[in-house]
PDB file of N, CA and C in Angstrom:
ATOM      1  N   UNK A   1      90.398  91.175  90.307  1.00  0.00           N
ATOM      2  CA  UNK A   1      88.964  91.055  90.200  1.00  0.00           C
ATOM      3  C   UNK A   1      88.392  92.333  89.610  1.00  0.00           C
ATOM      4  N   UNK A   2      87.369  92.256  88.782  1.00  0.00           N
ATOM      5  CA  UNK A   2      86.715  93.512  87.933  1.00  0.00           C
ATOM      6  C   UNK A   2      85.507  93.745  88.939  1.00  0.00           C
ATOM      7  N   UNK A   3      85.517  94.808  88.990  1.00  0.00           N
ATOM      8  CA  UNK A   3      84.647  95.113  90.358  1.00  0.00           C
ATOM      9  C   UNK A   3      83.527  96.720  88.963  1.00  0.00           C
ATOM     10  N   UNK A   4      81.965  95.659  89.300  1.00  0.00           N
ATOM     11  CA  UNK A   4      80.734  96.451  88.668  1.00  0.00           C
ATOM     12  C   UNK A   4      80.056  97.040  89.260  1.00  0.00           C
ATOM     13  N   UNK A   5      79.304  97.957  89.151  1.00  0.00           N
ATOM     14  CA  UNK A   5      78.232  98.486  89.868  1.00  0.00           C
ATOM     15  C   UNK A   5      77.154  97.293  89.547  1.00  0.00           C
ATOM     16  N   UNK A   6      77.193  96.431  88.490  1.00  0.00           N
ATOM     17  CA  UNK A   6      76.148  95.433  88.470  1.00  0.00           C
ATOM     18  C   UNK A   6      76.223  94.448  89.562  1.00  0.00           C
ATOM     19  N   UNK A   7      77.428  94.228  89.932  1.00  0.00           N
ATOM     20  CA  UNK A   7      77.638  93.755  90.782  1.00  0.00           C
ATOM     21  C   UNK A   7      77.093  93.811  91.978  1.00  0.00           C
ATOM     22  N   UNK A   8      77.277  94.898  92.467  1.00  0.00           N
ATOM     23  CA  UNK A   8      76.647  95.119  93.653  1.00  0.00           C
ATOM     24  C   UNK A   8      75.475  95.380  93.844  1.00  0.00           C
ATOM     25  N   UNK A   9      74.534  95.524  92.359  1.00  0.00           N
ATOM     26  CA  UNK A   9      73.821  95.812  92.329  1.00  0.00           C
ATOM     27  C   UNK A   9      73.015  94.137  92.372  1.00  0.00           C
ATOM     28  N   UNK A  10      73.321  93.440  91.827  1.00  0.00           N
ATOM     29  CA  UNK A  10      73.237  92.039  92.307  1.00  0.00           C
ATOM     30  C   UNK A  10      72.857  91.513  93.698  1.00  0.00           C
ATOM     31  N   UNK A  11      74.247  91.555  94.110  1.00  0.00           N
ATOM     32  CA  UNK A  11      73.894  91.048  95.684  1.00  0.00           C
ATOM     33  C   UNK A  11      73.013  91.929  96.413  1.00  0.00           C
ATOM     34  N   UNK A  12      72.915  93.125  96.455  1.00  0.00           N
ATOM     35  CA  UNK A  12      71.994  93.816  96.791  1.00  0.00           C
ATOM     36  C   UNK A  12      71.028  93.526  96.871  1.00  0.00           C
ATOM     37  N   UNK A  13      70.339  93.228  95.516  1.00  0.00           N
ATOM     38  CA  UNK A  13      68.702  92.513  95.058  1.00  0.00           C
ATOM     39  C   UNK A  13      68.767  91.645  95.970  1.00  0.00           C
ATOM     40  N   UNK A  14      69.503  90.895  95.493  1.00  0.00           N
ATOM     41  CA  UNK A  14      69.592  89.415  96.241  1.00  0.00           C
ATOM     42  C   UNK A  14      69.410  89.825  98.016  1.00  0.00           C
ATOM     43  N   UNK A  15      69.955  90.267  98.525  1.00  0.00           N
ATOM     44  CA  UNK A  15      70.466  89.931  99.789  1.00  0.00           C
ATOM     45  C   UNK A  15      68.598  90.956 100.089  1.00  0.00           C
ATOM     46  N   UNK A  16      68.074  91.704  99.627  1.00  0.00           N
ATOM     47  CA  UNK A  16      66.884  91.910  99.701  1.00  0.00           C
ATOM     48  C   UNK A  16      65.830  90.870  99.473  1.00  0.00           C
ATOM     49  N   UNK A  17      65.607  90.649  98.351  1.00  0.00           N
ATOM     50  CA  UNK A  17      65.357  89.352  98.238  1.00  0.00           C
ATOM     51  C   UNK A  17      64.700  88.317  99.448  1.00  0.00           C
ATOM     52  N   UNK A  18      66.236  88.049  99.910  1.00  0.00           N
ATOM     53  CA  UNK A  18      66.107  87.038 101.162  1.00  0.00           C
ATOM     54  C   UNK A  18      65.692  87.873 102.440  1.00  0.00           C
ATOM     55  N   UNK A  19      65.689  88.732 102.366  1.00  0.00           N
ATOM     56  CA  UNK A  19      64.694  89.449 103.663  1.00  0.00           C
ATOM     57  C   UNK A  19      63.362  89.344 103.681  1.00  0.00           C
ATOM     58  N   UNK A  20      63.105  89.784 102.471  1.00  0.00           N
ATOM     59  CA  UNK A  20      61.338  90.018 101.891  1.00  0.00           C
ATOM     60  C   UNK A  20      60.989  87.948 102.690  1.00  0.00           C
ATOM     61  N   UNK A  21      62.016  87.422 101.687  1.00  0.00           N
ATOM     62  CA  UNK A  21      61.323  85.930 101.904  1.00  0.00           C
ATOM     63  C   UNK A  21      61.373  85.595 103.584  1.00  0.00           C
ATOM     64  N   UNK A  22      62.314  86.137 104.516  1.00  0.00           N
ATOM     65  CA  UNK A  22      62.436  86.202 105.437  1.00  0.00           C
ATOM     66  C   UNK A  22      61.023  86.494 106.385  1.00  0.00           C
ATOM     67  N   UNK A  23      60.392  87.760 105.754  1.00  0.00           N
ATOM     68  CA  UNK A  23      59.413  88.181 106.417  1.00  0.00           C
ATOM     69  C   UNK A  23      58.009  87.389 105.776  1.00  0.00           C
ATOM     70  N   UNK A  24      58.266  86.640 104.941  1.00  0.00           N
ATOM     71  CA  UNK A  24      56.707  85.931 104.612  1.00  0.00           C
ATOM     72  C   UNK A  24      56.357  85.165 105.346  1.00  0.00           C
ATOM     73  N   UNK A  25      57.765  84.361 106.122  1.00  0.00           N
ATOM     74  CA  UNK A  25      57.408  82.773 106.990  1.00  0.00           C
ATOM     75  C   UNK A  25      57.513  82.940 108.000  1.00  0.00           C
ATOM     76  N   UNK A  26      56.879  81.956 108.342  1.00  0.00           N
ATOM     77  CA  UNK A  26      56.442  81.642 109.999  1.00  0.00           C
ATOM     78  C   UNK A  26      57.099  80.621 110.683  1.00  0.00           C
ATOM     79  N   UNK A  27      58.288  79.961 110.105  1.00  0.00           N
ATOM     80  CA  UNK A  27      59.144  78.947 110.337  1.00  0.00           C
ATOM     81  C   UNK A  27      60.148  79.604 111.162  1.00  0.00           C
ATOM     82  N   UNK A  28      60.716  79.420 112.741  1.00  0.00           N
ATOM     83  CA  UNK A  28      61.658  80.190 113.084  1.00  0.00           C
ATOM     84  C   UNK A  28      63.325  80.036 111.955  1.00  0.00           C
ATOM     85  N   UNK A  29      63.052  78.630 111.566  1.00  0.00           N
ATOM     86  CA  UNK A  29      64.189  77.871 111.290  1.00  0.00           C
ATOM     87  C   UNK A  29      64.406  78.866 109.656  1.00  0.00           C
ATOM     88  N   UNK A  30      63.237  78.978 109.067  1.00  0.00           N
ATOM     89  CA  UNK A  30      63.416  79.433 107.744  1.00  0.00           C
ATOM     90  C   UNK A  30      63.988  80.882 107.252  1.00  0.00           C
ATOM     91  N   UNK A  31      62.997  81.959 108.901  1.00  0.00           N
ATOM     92  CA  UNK A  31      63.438  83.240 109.025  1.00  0.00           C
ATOM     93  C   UNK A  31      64.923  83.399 109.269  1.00  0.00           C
ATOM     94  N   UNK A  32      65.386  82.721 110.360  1.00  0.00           N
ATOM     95  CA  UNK A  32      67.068  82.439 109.921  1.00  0.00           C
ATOM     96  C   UNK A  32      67.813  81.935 108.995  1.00  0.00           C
ATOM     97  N   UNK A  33      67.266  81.289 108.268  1.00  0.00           N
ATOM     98  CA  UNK A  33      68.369  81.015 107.208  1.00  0.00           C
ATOM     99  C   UNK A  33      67.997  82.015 105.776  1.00  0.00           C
ATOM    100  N   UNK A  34      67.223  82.957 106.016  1.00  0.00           N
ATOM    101  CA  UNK A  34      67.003  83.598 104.694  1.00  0.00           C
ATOM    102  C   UNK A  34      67.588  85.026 105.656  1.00  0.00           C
ATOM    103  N   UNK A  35      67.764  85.374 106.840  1.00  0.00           N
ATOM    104  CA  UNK A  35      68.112  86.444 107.074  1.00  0.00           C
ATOM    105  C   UNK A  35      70.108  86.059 107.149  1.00  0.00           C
ATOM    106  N   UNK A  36      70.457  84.666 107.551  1.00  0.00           N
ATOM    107  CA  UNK A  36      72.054  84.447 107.142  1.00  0.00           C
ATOM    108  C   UNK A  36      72.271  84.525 105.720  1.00  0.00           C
ATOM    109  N   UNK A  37      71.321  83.837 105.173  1.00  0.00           N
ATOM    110  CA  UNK A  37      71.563  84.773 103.417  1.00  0.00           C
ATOM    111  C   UNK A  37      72.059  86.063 103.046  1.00  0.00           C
ATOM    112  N   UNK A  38      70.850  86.634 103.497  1.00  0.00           N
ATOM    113  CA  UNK A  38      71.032  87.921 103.295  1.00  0.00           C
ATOM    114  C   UNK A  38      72.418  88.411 103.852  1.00  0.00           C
ATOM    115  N   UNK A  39      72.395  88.156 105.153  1.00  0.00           N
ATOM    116  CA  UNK A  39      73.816  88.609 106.189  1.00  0.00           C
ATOM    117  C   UNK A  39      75.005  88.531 104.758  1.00  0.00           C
ATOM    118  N   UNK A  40      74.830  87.192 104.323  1.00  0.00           N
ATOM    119  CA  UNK A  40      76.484  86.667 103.265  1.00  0.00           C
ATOM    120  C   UNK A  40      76.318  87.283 102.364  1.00  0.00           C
ATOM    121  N   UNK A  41      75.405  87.732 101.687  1.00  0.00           N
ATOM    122  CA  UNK A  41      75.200  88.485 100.284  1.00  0.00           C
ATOM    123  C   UNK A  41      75.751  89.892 100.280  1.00  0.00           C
ATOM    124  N   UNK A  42      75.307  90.476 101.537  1.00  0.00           N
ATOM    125  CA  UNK A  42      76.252  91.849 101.950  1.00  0.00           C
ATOM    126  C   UNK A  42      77.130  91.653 102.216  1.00  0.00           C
ATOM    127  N   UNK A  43      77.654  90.794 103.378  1.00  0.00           N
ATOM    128  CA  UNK A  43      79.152  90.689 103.258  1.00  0.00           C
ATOM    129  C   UNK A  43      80.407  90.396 101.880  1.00  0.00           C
ATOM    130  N   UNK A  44      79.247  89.866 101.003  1.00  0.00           N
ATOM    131  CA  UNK A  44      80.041  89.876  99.638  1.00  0.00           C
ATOM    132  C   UNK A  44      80.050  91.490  99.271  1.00  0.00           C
ATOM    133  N   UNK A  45      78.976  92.398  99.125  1.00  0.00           N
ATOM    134  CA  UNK A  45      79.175  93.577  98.930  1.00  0.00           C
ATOM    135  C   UNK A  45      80.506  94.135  99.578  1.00  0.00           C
ATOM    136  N   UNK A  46      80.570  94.367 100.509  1.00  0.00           N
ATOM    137  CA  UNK A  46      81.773  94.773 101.334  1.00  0.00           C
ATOM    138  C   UNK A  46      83.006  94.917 100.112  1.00  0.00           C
ATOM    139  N   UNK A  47      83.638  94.075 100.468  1.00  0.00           N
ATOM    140  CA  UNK A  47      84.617  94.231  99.469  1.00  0.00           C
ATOM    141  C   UNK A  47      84.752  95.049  98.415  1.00  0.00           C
ATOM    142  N   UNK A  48      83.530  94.618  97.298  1.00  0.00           N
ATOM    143  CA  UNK A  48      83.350  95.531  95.749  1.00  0.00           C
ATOM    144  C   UNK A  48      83.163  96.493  96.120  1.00  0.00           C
ATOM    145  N   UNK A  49      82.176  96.643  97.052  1.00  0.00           N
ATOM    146  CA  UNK A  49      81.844  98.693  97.488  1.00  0.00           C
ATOM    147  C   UNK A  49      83.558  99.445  97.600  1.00  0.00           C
ATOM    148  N   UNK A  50      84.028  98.888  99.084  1.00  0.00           N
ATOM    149  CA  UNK A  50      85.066  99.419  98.884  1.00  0.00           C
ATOM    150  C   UNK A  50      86.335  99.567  97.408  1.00  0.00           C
ATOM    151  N   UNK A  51      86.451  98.258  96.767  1.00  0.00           N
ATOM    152  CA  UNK A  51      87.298  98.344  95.287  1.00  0.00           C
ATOM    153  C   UNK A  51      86.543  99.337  94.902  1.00  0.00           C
ATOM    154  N   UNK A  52      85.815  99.134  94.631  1.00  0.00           N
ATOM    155  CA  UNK A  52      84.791 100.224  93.247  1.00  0.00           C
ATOM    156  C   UNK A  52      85.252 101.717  93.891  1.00  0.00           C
ATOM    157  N   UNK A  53      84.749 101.833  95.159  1.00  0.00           N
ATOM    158  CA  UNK A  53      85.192 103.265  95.629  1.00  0.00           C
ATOM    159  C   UNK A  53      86.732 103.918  95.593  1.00  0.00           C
ATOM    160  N   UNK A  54      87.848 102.484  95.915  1.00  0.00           N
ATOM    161  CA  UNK A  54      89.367 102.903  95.440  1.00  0.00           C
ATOM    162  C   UNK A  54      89.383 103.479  94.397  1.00  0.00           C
ATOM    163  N   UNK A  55      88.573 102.252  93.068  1.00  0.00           N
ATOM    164  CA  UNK A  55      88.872 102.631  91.717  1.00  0.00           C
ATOM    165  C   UNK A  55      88.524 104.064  91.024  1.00  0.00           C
ATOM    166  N   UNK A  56      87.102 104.672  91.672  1.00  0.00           N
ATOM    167  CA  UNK A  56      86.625 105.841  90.976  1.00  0.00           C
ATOM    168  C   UNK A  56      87.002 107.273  92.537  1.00  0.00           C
ATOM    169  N   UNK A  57      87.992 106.797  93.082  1.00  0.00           N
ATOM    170  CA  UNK A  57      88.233 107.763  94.025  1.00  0.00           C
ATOM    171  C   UNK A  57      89.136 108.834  92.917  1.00  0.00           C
ATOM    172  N   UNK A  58      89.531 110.083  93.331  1.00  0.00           N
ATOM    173  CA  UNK A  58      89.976 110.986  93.361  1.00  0.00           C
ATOM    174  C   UNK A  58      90.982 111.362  94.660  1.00  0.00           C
ATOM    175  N   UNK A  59      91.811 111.605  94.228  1.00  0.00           N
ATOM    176  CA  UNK A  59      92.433 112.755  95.649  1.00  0.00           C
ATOM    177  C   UNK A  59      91.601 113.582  96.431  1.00  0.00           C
ATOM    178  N   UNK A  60      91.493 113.418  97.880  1.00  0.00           N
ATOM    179  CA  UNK A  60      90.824 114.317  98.508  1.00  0.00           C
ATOM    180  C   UNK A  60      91.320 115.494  98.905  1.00  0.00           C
ATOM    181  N   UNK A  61      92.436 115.400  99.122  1.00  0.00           N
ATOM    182  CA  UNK A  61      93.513 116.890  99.288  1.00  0.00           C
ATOM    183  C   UNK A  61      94.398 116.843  98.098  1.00  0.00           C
ATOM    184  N   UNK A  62      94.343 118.225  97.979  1.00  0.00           N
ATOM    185  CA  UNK A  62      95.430 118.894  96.712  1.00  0.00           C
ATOM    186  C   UNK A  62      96.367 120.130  97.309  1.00  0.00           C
ATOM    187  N   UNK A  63      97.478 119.898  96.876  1.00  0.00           N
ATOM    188  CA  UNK A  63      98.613 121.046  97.555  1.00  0.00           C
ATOM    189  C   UNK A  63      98.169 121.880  97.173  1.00  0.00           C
ATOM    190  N   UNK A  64      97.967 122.868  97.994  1.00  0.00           N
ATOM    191  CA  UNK A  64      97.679 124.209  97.175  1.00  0.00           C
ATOM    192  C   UNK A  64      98.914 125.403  97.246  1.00  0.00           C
ATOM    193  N   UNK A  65     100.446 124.361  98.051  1.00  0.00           N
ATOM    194  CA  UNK A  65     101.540 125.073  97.324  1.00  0.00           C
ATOM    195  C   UNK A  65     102.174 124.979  95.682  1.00  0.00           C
ATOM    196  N   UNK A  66     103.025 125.890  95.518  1.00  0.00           N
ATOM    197  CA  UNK A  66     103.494 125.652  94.498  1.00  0.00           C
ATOM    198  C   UNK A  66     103.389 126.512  93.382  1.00  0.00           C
TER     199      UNK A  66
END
């Protein structure tokens, strides 16, 4: 999988998005299903955050024998 910063930058919006719409209504039924939105949209983040962070990691320790 090709893992973007657009990407996450995506679900992000998104999973905001469904909060904002979360907080407009007055439906108990509606505020939950736009805040389980949101919940799944980050949990899609999860993953790419971490790939993306493997991919542009660096070594955190370096021998400094030698």
């Amino acid at each position: 999988m090709t893992v973007s910063c657009e990407d996450l930058e995506y679900y992000h919006r998104r999973a905001a998005e469904q909060l904002e719409l979360a907080e407009r209504t007055s439906e108990p039924a509606a505020v939950a299903a736009h805040v389980a939105i949101a919940e799944r949209y980050l949990e899609i983040c999860e993953p790419i955050r971490i790939a993306a962070a493997r991919n542009a990691r660096e070594p955190r320790l370096k021998p400094t024998f030698g």
